[in-house]
C-alpha atoms as a PDB file:
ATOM      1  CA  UNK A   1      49.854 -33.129 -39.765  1.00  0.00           C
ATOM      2  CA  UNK A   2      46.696 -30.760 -40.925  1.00  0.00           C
ATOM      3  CA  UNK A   3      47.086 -26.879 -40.168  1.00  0.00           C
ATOM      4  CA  UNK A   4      44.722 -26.015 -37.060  1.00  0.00           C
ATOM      5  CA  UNK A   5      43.977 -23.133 -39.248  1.00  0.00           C
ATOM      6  CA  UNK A   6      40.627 -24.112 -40.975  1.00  0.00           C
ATOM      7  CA  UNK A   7      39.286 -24.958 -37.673  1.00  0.00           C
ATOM      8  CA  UNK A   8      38.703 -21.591 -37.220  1.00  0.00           C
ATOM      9  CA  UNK A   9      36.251 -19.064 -38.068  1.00  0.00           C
ATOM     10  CA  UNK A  10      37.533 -16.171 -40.870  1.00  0.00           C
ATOM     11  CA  UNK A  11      36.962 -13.274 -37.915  1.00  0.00           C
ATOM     12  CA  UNK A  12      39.419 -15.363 -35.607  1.00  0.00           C
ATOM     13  CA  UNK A  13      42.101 -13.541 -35.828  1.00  0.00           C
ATOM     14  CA  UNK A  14      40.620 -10.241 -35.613  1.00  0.00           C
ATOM     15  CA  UNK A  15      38.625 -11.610 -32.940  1.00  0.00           C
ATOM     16  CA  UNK A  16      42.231 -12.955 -30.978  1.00  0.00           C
ATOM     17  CA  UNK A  17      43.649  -9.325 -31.782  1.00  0.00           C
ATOM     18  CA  UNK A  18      40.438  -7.466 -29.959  1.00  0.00           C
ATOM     19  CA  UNK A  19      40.715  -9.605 -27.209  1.00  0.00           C
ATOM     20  CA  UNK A  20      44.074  -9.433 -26.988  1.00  0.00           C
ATOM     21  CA  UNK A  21      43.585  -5.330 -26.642  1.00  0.00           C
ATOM     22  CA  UNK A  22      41.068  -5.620 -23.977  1.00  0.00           C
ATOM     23  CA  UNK A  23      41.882  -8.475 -21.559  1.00  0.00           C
ATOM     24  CA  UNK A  24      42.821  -7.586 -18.123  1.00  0.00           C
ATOM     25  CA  UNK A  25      43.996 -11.077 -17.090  1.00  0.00           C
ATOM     26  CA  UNK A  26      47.126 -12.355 -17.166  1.00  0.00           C
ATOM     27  CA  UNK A  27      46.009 -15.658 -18.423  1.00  0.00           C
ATOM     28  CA  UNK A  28      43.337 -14.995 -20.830  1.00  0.00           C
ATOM     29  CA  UNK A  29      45.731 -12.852 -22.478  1.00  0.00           C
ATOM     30  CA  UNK A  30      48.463 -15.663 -22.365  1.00  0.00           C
ATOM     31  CA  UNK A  31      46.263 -18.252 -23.865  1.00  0.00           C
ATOM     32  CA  UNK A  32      44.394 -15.448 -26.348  1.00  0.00           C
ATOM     33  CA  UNK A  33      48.053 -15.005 -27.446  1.00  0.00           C
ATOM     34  CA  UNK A  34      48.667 -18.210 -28.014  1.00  0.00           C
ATOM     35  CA  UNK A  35      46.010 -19.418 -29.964  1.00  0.00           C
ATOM     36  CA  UNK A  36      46.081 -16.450 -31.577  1.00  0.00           C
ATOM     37  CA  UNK A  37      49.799 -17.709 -33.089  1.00  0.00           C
ATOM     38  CA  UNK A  38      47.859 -21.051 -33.727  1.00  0.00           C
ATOM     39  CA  UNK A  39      45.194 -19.123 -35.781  1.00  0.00           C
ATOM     40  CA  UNK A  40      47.835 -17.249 -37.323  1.00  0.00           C
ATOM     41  CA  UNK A  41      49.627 -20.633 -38.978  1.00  0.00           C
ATOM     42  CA  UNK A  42      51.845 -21.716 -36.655  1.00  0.00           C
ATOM     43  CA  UNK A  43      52.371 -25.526 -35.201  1.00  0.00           C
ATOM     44  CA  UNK A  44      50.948 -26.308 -32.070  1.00  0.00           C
ATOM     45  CA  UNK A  45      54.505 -27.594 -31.183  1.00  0.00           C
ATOM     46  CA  UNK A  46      56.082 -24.547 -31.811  1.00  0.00           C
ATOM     47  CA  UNK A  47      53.480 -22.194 -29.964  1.00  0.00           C
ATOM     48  CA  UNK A  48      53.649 -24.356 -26.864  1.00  0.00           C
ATOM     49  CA  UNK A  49      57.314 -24.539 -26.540  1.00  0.00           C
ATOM     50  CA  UNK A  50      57.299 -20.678 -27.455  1.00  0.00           C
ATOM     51  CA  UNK A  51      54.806 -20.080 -24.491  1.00  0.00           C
ATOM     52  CA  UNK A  52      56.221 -22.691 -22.501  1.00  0.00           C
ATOM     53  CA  UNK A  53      52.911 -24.955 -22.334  1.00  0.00           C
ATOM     54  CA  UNK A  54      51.930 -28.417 -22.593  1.00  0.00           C
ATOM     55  CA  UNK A  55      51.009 -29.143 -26.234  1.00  0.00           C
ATOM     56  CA  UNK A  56      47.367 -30.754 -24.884  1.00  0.00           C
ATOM     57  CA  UNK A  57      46.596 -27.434 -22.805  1.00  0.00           C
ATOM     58  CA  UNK A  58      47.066 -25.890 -25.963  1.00  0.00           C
ATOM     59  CA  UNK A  59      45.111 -28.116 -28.009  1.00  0.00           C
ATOM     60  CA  UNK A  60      42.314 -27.630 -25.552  1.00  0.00           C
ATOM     61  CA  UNK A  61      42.205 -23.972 -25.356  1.00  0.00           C
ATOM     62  CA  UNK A  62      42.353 -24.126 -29.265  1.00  0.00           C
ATOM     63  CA  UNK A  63      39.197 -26.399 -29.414  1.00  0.00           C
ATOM     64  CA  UNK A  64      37.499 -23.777 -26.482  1.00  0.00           C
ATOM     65  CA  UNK A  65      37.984 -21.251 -28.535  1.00  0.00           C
ATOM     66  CA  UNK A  66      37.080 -22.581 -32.455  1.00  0.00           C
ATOM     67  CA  UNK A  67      33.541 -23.792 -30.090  1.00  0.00           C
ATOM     68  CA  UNK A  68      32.664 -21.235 -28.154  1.00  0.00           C
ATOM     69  CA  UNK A  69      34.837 -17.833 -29.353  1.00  0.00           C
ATOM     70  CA  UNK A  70      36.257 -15.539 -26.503  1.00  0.00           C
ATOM     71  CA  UNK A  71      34.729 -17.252 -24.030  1.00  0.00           C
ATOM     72  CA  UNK A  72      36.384 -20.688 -24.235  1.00  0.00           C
ATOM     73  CA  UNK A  73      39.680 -19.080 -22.950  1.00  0.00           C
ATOM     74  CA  UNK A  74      38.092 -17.449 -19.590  1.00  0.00           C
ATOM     75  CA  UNK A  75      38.764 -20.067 -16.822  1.00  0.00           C
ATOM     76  CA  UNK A  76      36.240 -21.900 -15.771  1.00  0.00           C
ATOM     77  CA  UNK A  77      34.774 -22.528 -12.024  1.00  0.00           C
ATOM     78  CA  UNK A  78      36.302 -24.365  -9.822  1.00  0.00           C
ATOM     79  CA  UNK A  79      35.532 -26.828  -6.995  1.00  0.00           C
ATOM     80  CA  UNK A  80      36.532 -25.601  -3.559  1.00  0.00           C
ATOM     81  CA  UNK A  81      34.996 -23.216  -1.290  1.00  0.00           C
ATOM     82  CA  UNK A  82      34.313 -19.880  -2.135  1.00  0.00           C
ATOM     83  CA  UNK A  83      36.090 -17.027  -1.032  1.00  0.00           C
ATOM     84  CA  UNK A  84      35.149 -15.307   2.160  1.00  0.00           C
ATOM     85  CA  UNK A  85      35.976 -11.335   1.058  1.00  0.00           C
ATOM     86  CA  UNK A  86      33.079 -10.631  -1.417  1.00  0.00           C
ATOM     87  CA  UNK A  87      32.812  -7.816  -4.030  1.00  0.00           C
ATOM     88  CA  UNK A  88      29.895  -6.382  -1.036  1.00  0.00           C
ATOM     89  CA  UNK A  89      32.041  -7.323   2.169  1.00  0.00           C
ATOM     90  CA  UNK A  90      34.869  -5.278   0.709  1.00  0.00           C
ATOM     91  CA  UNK A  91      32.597  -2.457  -0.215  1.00  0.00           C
ATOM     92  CA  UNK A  92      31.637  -2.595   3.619  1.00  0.00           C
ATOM     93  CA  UNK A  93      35.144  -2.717   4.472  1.00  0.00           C
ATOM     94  CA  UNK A  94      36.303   0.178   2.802  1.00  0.00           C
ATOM     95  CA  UNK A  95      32.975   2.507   4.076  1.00  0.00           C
ATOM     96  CA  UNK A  96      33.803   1.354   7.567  1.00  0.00           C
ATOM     97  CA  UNK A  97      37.293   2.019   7.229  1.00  0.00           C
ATOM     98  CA  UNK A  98      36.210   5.979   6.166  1.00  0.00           C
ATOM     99  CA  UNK A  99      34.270   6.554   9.625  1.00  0.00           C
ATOM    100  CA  UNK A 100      35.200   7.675  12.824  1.00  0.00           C
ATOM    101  CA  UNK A 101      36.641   4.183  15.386  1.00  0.00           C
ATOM    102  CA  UNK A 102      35.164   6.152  18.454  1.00  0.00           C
ATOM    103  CA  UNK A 103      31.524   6.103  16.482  1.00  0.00           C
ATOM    104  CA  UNK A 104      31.973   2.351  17.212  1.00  0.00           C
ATOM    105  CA  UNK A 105      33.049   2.102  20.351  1.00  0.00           C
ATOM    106  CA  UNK A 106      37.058   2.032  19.834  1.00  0.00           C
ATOM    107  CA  UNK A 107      39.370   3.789  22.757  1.00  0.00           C
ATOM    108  CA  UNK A 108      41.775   5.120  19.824  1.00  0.00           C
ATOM    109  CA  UNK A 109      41.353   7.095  17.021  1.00  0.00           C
ATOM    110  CA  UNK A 110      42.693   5.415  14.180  1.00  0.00           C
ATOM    111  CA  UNK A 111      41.653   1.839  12.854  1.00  0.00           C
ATOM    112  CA  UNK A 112      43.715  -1.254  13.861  1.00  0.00           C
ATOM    113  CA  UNK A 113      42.775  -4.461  11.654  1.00  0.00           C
ATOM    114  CA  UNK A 114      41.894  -6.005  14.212  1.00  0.00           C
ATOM    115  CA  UNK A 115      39.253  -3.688  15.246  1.00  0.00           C
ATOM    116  CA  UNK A 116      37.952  -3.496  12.211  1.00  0.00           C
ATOM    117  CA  UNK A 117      37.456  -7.172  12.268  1.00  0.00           C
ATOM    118  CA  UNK A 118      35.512  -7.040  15.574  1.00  0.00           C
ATOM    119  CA  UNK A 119      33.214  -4.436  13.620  1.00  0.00           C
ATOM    120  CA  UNK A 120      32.595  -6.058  10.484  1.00  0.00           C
ATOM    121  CA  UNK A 121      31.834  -9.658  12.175  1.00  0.00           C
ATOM    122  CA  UNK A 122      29.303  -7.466  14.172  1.00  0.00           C
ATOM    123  CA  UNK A 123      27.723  -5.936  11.234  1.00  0.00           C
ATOM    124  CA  UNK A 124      27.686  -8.299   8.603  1.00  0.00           C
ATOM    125  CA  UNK A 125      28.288 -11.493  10.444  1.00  0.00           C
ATOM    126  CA  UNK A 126      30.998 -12.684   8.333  1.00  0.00           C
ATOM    127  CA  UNK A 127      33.620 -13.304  10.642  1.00  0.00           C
ATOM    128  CA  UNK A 128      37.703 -12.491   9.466  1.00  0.00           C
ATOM    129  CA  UNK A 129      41.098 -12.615  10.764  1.00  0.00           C
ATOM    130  CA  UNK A 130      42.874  -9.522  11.025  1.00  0.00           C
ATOM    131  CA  UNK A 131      45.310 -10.346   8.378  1.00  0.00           C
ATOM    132  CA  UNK A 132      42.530 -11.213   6.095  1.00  0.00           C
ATOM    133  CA  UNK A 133      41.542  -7.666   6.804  1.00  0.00           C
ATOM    134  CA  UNK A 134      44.797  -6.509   5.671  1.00  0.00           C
ATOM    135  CA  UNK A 135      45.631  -8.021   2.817  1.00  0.00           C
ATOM    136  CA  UNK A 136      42.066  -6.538   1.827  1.00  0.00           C
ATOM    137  CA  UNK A 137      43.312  -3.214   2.828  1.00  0.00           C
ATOM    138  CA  UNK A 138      46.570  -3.802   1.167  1.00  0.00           C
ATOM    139  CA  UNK A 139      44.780  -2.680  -2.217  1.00  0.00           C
ATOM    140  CA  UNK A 140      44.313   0.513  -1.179  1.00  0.00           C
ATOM    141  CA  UNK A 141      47.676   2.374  -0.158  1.00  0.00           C
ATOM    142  CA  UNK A 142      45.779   5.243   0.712  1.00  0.00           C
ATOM    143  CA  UNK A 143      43.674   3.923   3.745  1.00  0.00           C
ATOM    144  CA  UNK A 144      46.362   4.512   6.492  1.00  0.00           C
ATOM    145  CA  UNK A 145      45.727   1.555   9.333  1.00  0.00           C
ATOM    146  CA  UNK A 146      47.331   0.555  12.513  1.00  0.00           C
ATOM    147  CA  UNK A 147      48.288  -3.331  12.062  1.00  0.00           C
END
């Protein structure tokens, strides 16, 4: 069997070994690290029972990467409908969650999910549960909530 190897460009390892500094997900890191043991010389068979991956998930993010560089490994979209919390409905979220309840009509003085459920389907239209509303809030510890 041919070495992988001269599939890839000479900057792929130093490529692998930036990328490998600056990911912040768990799985582009996972497969950066494993091509990058491909790149490096080793088997295919031997990196994917290292990692504990199929050997054609690892021949594919090996091709991804020696055709289109860093960006190969990032996963791609998938089908499905898209989430309802958005990057701008969680910035509302945490704004609302930093004024007064009794501003909006609340009989208590600290937020319940629930409330602030009512308030954000009123103001953005975008209607969630409470415990979506929670496991939003979950992220930040510091918001204290009644739910």
């Amino acid at each position: 069997m041919r070495p992988l190897k001269s599939h890839f460009p000479a900057h792929a390892l130093t490529t692998l070994a930036t990328m490998l500094q600056q990911t912040k997900e768990a799985r582009v890191f996972r497969r950066a690290q494993a091509v990058h043991a491909v790149a490096a010389g080793h088997h295919i068979s031997a990196v994917s029972a290292t990692f504990h991956l199929a050997n054609s998930a690892l021949r594919k993010w090996v091709q991804r990467f020696a055709q289109e560089g860093p960006p190969g490994l990032r996963d791609r979209p998938r089908s499905g409908r898209p989430p309802k919390v958005t990057c701008e409905l969680e910035q509302h979220l945490n704004r609302l969650v930093e004024q007064d309840p009794l501003e909006h009509g609340s009989l208590h003085s600290q937020w319940s999910c629930r409330e602030l459920a009512t308030v954000l389907t009123q103001q953005t239209g975008v209607q969630l549960g409470r415990e979506s509303v929670r496991c939003v809030l979950r992220r930040f510890p510091e918001k204290i909530l009644l739910c």
